[in-house]
C-alpha atoms as a PDB file:
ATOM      1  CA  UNK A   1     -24.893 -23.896 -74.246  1.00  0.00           C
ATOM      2  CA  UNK A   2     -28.572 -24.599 -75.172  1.00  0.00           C
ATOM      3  CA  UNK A   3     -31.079 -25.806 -72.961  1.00  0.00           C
ATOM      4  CA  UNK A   4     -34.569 -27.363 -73.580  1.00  0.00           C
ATOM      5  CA  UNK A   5     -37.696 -25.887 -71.587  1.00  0.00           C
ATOM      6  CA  UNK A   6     -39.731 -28.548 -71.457  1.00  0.00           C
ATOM      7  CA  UNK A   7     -43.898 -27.426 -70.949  1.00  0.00           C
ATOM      8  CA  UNK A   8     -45.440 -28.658 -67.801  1.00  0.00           C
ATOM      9  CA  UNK A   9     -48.552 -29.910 -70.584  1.00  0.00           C
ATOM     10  CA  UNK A  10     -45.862 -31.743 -72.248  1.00  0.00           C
ATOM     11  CA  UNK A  11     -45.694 -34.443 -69.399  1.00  0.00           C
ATOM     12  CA  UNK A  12     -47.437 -35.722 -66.669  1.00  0.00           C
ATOM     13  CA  UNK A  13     -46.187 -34.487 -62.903  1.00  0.00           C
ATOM     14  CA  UNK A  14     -43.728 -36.721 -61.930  1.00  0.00           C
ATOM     15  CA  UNK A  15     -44.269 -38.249 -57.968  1.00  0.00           C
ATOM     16  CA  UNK A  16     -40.673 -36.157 -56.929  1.00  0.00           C
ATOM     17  CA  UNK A  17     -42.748 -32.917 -58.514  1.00  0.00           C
ATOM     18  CA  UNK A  18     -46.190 -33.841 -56.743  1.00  0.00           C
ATOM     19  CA  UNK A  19     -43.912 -34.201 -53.504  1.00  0.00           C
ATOM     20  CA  UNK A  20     -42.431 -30.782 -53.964  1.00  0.00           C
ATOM     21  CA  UNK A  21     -45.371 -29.007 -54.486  1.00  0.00           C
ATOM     22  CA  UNK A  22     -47.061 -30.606 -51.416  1.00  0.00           C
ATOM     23  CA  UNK A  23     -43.837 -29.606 -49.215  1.00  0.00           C
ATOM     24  CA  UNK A  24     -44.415 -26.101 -50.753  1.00  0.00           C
ATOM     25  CA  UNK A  25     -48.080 -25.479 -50.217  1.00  0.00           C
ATOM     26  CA  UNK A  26     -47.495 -27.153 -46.421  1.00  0.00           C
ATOM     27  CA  UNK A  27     -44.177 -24.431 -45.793  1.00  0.00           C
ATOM     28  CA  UNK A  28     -47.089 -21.595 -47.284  1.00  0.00           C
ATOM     29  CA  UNK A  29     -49.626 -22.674 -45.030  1.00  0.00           C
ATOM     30  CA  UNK A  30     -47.459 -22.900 -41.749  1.00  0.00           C
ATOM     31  CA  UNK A  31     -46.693 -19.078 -42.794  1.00  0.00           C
ATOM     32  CA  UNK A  32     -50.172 -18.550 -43.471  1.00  0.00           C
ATOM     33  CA  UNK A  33     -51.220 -19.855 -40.068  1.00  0.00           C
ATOM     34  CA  UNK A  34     -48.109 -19.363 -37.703  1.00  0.00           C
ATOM     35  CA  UNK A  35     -49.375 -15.805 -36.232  1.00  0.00           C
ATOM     36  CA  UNK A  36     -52.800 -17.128 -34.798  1.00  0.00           C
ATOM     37  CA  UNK A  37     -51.126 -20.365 -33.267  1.00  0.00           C
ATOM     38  CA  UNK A  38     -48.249 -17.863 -31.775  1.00  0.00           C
ATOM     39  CA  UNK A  39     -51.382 -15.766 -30.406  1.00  0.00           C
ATOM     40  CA  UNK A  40     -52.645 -19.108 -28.900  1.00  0.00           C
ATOM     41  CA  UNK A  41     -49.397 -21.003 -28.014  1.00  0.00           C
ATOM     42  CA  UNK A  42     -46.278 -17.996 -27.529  1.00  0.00           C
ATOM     43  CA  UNK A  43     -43.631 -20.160 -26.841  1.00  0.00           C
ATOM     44  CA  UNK A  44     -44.277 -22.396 -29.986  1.00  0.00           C
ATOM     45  CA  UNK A  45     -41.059 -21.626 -32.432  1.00  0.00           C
ATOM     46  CA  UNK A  46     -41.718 -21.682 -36.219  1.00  0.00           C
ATOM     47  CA  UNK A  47     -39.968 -24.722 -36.774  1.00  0.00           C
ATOM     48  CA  UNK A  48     -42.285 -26.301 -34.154  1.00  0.00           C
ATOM     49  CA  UNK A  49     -45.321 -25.222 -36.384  1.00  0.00           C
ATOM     50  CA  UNK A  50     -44.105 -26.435 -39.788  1.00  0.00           C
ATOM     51  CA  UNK A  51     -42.961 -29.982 -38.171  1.00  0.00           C
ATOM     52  CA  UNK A  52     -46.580 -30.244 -36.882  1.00  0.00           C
ATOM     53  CA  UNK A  53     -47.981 -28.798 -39.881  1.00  0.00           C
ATOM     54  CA  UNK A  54     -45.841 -31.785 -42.446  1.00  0.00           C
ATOM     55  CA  UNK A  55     -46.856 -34.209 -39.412  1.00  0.00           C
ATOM     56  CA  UNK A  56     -50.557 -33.684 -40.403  1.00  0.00           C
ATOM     57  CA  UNK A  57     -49.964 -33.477 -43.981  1.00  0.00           C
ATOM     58  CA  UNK A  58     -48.405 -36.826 -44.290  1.00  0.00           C
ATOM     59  CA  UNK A  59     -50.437 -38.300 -41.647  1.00  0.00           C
ATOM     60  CA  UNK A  60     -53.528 -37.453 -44.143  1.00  0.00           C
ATOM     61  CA  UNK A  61     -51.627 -39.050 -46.802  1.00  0.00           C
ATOM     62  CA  UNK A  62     -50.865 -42.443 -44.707  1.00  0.00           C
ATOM     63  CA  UNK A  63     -46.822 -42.316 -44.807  1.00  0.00           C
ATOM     64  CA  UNK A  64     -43.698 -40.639 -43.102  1.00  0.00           C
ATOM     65  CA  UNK A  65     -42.136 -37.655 -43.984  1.00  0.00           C
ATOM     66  CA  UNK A  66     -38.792 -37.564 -45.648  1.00  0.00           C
ATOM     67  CA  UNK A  67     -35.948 -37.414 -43.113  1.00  0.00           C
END
């Protein structure tokens, strides 16, 4: 079997890999933050957090998140 690795300089981001990077660095921010809005809110689950944290994301960015 051969594959090709194909450079990320080669080609332009496509929308799908913008997307996925944005749902990455919004997952690594809910970590990031999580603890103080625990220390503020206890009862708020993790899964809470994230939802709220894509809410704002895609808010900022003027559509709905992916179901």
């Amino acid at each position: 079997m051969h594959y090709q690795v194909q450079s990320l300089e080669a080609a332009p981001p496509s929308n799908e890999h913008v997307q996925v990077r944005q749902e990455i660095q919004s997952f690594l921010l809910a970590l990031d933050s999580y603890p103080a809005r625990v220390a503020r809110e206890p009862r708020v689950s993790f899964q809470q957090h994230l939802r709220s944290i894509f809410a704002a994301r895609y808010e900022d960015y003027g559509r709905a998140p992916r179901q």
